[in-house]
N, C-alpha and C. Protein backbone atom coordinates (compact mmCIF):
# COMPACT_ATOMS: atom_id res chain seq x y z
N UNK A 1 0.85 -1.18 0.00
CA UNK A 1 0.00 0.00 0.00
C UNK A 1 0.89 1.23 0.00
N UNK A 2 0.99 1.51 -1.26
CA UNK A 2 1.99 3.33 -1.35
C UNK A 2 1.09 4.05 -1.35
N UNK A 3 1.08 5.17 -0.64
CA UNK A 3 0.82 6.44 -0.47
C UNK A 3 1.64 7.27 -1.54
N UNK A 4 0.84 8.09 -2.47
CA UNK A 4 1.78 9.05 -2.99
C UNK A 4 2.42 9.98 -2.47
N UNK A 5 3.67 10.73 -2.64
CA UNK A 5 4.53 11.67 -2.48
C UNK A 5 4.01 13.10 -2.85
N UNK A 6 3.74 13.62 -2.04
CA UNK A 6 3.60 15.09 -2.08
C UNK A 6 4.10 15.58 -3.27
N UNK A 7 3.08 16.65 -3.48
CA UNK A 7 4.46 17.28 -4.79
C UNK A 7 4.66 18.35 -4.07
N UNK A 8 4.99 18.83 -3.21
CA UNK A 8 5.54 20.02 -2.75
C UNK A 8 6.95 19.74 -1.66
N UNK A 9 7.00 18.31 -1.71
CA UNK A 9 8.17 18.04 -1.14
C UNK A 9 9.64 18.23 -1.39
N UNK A 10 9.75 18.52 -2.54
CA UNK A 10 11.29 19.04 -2.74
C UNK A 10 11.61 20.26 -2.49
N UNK A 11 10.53 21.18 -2.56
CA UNK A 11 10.44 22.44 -2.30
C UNK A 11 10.63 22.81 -0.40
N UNK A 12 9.55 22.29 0.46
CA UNK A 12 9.74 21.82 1.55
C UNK A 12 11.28 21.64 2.46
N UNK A 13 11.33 20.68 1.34
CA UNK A 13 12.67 19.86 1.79
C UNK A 13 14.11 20.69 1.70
N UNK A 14 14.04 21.77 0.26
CA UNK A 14 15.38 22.42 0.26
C UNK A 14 15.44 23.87 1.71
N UNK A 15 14.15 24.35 1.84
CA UNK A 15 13.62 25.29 2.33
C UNK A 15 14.43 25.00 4.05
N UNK A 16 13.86 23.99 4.34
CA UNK A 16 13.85 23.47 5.59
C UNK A 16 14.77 22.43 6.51
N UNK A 17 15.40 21.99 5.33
CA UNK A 17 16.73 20.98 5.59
C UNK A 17 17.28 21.15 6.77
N UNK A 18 18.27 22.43 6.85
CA UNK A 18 18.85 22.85 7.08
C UNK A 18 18.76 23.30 9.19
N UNK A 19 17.72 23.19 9.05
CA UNK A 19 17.08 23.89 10.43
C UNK A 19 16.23 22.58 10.85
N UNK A 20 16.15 21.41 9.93
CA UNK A 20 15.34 19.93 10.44
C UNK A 20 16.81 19.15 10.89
N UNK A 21 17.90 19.30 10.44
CA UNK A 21 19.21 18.61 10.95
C UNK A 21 19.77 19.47 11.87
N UNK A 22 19.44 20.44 12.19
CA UNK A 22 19.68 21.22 13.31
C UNK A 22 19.58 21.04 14.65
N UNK A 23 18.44 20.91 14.13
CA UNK A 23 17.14 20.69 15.60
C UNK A 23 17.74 19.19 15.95
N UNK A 24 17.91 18.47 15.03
CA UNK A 24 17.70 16.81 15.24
C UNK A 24 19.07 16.80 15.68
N UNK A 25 20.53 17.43 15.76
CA UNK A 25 21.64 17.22 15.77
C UNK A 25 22.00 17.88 16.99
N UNK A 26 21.19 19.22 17.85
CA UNK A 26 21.28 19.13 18.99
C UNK A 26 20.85 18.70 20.19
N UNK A 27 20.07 17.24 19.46
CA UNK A 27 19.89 16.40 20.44
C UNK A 27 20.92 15.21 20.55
N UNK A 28 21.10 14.99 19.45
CA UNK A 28 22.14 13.51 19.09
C UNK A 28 23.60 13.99 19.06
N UNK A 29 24.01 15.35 18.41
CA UNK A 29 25.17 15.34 18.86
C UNK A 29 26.13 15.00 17.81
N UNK A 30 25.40 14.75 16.72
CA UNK A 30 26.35 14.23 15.70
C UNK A 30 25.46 14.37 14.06
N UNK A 31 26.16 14.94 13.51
CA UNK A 31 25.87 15.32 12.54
C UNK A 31 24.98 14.34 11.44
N UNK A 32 26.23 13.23 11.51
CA UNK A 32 25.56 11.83 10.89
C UNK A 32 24.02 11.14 11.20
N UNK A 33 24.27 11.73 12.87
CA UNK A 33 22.39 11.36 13.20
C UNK A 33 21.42 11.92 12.68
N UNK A 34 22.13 13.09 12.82
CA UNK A 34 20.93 14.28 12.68
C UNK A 34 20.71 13.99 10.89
N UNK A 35 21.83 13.69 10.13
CA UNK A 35 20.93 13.60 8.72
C UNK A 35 19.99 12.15 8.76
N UNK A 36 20.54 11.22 9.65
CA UNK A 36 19.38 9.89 9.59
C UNK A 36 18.36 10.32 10.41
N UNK A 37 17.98 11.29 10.72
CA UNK A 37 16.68 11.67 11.59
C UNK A 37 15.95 12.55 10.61
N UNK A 38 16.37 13.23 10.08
CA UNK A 38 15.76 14.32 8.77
C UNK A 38 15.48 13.11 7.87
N UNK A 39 16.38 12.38 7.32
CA UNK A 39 16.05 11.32 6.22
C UNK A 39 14.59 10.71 6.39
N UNK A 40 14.17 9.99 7.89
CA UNK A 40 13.62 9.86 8.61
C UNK A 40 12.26 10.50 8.53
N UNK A 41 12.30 12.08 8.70
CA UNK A 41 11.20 12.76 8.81
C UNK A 41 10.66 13.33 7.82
N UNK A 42 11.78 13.24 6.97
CA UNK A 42 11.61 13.94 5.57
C UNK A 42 10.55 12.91 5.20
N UNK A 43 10.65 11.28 4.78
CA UNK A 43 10.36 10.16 4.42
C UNK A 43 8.36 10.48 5.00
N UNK A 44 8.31 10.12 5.83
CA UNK A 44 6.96 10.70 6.98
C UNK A 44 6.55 11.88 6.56
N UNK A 45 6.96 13.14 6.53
CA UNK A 45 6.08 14.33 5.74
C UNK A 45 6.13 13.78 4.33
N UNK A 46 6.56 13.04 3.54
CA UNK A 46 6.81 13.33 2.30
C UNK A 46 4.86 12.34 2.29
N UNK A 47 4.53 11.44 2.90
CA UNK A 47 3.55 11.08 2.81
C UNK A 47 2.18 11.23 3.60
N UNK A 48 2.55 12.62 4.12
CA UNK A 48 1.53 13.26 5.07
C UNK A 48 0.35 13.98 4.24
N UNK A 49 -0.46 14.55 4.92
CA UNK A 49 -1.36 15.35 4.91
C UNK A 49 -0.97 17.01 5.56
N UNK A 50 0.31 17.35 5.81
CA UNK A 50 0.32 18.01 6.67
C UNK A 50 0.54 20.05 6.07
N UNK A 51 -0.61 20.78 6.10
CA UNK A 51 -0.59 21.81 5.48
C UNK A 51 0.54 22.14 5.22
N UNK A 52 0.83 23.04 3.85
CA UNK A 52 2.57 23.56 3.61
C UNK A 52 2.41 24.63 4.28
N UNK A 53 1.63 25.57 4.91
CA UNK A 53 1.69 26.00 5.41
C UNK A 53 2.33 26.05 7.31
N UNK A 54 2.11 24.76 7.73
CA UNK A 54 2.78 24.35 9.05
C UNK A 54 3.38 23.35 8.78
N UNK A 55 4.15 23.00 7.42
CA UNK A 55 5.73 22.16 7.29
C UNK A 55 6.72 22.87 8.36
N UNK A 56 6.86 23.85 8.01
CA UNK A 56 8.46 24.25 9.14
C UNK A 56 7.95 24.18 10.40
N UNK A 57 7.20 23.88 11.25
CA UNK A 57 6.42 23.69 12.39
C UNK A 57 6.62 22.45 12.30
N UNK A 58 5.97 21.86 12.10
CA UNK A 58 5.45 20.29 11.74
C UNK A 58 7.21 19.61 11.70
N UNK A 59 7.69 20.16 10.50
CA UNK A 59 9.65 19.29 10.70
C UNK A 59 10.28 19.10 12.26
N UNK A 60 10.03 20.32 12.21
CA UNK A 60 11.04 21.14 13.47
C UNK A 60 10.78 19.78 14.65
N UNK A 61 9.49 20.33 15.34
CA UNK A 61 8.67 18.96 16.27
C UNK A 61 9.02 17.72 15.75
N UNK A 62 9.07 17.48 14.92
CA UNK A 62 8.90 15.56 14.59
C UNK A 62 10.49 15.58 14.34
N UNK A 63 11.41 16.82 14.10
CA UNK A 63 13.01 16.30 14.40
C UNK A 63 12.93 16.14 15.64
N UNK A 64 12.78 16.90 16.71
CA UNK A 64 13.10 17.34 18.26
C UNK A 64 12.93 15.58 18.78
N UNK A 65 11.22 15.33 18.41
CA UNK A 65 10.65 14.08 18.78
C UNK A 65 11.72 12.84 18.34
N UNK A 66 12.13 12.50 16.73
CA UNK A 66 12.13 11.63 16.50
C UNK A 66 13.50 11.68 16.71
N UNK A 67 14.46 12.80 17.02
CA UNK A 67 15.57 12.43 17.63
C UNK A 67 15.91 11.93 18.80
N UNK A 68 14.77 12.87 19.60
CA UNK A 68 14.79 11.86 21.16
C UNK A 68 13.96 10.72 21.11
N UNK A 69 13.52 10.34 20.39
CA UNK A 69 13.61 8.39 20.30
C UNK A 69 14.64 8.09 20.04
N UNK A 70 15.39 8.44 19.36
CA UNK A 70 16.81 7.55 18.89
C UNK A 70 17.91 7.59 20.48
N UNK A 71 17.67 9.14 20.86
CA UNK A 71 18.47 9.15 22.03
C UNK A 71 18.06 8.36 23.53
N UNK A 72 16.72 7.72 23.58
CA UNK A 72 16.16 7.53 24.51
C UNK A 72 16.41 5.79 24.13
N UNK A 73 15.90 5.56 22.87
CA UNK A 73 16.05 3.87 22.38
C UNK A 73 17.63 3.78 22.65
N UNK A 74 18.85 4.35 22.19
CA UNK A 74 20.31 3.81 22.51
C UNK A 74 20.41 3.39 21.27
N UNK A 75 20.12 3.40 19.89
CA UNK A 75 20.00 2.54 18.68
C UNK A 75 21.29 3.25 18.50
N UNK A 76 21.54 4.77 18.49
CA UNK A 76 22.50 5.21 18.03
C UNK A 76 24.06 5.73 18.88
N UNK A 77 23.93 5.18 19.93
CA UNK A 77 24.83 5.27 21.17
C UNK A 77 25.89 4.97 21.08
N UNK A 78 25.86 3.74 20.84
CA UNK A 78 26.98 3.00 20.97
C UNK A 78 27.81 3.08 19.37
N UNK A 79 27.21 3.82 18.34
CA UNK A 79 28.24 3.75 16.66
C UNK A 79 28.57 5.55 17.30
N UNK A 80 27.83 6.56 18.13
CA UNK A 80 28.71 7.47 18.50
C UNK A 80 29.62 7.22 19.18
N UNK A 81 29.82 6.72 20.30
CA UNK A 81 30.49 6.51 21.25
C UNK A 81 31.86 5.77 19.92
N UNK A 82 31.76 5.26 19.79
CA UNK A 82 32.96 4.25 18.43
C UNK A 82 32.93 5.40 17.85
N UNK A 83 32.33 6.48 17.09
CA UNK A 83 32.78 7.15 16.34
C UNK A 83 33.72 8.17 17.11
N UNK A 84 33.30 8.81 18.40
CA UNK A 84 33.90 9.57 19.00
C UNK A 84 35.40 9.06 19.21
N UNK A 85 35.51 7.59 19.67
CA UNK A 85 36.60 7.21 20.10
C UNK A 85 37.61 7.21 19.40
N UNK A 86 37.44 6.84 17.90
CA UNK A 86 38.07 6.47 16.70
C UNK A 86 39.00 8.11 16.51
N UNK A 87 38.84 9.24 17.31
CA UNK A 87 39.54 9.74 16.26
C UNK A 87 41.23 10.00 16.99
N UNK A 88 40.99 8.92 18.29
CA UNK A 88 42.62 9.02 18.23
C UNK A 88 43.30 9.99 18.71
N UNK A 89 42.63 11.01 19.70
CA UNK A 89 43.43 11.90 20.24
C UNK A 89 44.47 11.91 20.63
N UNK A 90 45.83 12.71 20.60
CA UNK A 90 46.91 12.71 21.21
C UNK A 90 47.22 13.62 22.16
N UNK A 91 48.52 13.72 23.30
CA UNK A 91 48.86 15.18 23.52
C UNK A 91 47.93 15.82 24.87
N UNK A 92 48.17 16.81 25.68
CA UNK A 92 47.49 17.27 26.29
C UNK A 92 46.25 17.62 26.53
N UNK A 93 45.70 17.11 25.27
CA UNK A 93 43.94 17.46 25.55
C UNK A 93 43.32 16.15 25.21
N UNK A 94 43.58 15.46 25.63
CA UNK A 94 43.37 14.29 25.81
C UNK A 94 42.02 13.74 27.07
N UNK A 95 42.68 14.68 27.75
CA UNK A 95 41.62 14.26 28.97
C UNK A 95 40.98 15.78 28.81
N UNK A 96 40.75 16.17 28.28
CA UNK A 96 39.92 17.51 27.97
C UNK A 96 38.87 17.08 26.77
N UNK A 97 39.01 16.14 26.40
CA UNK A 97 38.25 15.35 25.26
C UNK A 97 37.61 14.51 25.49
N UNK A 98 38.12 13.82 27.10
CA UNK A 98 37.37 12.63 27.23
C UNK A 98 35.71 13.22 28.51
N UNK A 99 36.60 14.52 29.10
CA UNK A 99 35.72 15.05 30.23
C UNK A 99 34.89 15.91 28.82
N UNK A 100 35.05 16.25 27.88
CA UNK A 100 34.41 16.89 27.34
C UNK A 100 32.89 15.80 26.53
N UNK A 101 33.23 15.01 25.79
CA UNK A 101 32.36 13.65 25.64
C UNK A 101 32.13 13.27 26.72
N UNK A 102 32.63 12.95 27.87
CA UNK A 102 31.45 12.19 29.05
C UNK A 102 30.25 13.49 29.48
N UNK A 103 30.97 14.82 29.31
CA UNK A 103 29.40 15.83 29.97
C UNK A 103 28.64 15.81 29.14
N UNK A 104 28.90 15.71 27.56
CA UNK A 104 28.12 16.17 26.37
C UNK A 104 26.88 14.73 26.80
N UNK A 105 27.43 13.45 27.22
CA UNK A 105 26.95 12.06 27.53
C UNK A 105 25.79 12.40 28.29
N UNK A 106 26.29 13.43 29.46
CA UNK A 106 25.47 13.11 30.37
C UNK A 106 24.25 14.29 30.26
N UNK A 107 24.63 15.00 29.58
CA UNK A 107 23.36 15.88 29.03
C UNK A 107 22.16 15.61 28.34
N UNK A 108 23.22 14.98 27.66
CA UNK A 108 22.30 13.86 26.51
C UNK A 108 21.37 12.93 27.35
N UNK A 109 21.69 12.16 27.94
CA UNK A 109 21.08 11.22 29.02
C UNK A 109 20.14 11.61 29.61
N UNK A 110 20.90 13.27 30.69
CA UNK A 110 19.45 13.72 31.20
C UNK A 110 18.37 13.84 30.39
N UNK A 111 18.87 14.84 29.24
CA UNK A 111 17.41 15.16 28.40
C UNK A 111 16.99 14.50 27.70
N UNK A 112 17.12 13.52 27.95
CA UNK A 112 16.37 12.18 27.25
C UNK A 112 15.45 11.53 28.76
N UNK A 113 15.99 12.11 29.48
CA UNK A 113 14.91 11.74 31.00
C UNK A 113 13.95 12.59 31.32
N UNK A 114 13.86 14.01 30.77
CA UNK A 114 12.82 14.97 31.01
C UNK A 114 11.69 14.81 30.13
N UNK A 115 10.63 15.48 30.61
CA UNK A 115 9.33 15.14 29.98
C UNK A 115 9.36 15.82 28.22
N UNK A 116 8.83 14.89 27.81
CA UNK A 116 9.13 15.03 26.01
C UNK A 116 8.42 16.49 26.09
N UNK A 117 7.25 17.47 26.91
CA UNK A 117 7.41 18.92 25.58
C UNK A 117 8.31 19.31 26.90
N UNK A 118 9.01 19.30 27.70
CA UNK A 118 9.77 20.13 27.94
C UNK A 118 11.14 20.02 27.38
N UNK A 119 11.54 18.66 27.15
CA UNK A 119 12.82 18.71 26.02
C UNK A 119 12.46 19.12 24.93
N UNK A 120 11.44 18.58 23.94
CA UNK A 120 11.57 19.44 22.85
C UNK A 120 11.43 20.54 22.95
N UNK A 121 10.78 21.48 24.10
CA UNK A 121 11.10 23.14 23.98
C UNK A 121 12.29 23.66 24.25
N UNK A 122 13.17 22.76 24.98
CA UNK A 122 14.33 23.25 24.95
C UNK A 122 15.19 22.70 24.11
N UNK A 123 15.05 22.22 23.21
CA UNK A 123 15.79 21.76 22.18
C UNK A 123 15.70 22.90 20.61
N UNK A 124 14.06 23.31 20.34
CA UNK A 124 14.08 23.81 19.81
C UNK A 124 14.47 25.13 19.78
N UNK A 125 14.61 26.08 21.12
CA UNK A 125 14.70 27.38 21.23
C UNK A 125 16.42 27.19 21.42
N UNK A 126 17.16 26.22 21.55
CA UNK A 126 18.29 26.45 21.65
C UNK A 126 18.65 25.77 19.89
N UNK A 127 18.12 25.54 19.00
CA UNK A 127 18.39 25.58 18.00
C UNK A 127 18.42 26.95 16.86
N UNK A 128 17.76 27.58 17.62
CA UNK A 128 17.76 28.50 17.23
C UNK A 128 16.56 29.42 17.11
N UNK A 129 15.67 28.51 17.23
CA UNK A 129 13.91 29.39 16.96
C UNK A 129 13.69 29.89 17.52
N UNK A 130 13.03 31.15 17.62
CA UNK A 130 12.38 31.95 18.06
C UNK A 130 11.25 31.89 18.99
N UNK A 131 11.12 32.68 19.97
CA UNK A 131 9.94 32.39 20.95
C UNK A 131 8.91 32.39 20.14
N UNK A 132 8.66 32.97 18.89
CA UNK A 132 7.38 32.62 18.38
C UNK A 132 7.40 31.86 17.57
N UNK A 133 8.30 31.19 17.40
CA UNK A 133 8.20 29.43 16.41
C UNK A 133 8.44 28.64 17.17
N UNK A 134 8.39 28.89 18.55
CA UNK A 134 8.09 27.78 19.26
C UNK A 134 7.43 27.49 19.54
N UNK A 135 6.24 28.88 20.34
CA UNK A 135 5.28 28.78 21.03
C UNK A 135 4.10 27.93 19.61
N UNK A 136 4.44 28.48 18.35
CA UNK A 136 3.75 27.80 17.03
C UNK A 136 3.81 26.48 16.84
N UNK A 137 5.06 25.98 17.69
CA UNK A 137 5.49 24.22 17.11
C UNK A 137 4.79 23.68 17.86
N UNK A 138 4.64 24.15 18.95
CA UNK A 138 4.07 23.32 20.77
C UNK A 138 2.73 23.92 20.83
N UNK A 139 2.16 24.78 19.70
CA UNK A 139 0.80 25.40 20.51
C UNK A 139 0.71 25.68 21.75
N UNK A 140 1.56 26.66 21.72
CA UNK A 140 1.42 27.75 23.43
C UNK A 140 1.94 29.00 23.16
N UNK A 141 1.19 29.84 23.88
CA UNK A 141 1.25 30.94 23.81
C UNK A 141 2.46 31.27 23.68
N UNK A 142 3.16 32.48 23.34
CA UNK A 142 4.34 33.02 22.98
C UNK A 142 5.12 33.59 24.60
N UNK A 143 3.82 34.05 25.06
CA UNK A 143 4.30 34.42 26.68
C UNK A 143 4.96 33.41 27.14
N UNK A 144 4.40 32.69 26.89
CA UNK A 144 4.74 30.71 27.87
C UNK A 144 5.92 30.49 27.78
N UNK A 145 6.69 30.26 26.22
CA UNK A 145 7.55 29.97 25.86
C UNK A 145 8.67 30.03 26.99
N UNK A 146 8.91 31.15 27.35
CA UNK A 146 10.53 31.67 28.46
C UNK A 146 10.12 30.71 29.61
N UNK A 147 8.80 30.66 30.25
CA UNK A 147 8.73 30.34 31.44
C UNK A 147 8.63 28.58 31.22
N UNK A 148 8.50 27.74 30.15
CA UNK A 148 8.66 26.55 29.64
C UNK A 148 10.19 26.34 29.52
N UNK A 149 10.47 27.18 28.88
CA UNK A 149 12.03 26.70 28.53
C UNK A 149 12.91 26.88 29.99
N UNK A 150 12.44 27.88 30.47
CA UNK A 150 13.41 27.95 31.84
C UNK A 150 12.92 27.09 32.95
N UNK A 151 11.41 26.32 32.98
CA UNK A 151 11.56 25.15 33.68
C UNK A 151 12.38 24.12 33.25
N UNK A 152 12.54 23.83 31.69
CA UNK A 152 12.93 22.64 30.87
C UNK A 152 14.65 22.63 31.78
N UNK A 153 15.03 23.98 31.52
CA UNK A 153 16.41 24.12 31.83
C UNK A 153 16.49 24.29 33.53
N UNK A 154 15.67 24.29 34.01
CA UNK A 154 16.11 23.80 35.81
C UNK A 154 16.05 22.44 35.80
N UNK A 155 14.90 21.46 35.09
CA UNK A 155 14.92 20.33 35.41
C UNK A 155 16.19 19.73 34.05
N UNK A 156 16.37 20.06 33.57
CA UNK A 156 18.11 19.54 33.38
C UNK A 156 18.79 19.42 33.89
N UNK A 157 18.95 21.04 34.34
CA UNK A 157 19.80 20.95 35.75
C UNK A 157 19.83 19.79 36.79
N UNK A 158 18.45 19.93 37.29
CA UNK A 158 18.22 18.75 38.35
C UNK A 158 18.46 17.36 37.94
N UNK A 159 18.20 16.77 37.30
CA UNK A 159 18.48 15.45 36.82
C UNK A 159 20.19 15.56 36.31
N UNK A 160 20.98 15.93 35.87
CA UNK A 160 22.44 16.30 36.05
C UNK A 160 22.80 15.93 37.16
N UNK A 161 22.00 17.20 38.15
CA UNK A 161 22.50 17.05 39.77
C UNK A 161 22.48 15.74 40.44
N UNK A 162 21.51 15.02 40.27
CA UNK A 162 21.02 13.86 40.58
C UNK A 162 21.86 12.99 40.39
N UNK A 163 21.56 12.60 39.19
CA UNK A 163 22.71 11.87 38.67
C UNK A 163 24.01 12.03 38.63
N UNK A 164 24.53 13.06 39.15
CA UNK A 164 25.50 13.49 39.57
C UNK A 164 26.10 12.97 40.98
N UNK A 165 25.06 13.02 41.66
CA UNK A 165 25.54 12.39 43.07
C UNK A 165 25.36 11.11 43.12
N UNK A 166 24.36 10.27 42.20
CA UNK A 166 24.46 9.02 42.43
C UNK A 166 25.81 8.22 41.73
N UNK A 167 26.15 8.71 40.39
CA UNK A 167 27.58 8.05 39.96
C UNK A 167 28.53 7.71 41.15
């Protein structure tokens, strides 16, 4: 059973690329994810219903989302972790590389433990969007936005902390 392909999807797709591997890559952390998460979402809008009018809405959310499945499932954990390792550092920053990948780890970790719209609001406004393409992605008011994202970012904090003392 195929579903046809949008015809407004290439258009979509050049428009929006760019800011759908964005979003998806400051959750995962790696570039390579973030294009298998766009590939991903691209694939899913390309057989949607979803107005062209709320495509860049609509991407943005289903990167944020479908990256933190990947970060929450572990599917892609362990070929970063090997990719990170592989490149062989030498020399004095060595352990500045390794403390630098274990915090990036444990960020990752937390916000894969916080409640899905408060990570994706803080995923998306630190990608770059705007309080009012956020409050548009999440349907909430534009006021909301600061006081969402700055809970998102205490309870990061806290789960850090946490997990911080239990290691």
């Amino acid at each position: 059973m195929s579903r046809s392909v949008r015809a407004d999807l290439e258009e979509v797709f050049r428009a929006t690329y760019p800011r759908v591997v964005a979003v998806a890559a400051r959750v995962l952390g790696s570039r390579e994810g973030a294009e298998d998460v766009a590939q991903e979402v691209f694939l899913t809008f390309g057989r949607s219903s979803v107005p062209a009018g709320e495509a860049s809405r609509w991407l943005s959310v289903a990167a944020a989302h479908t990256a933190l499945n990947h970060l929450r499932s572990g599917r892609r954990r362990a070929s970063r972790e090997e990719a990170a390792g592989d490149g062989g550092a030498v020399g004095p920053d060595v352990a500045d590389a390794v403390v630098t990948l274990d915090e990036r780890r444990r960020v990752r970790a937390a916000l894969a433990r916080l409640p899905r719209r408060q990570a994706v609001a803080l995923v998306l406004r630190h990608s770059g969007l705007s309080y009012a393409e956020v409050a548009a992605a999440l349907d909430l008011s534009p006021g909301s936005v600061g006081t969402t994202v700055r809970r998102a970012e205490s309870a990061l904090r806290e789960e850090l902390n946490r997990h911080a003392s239990s290691d």
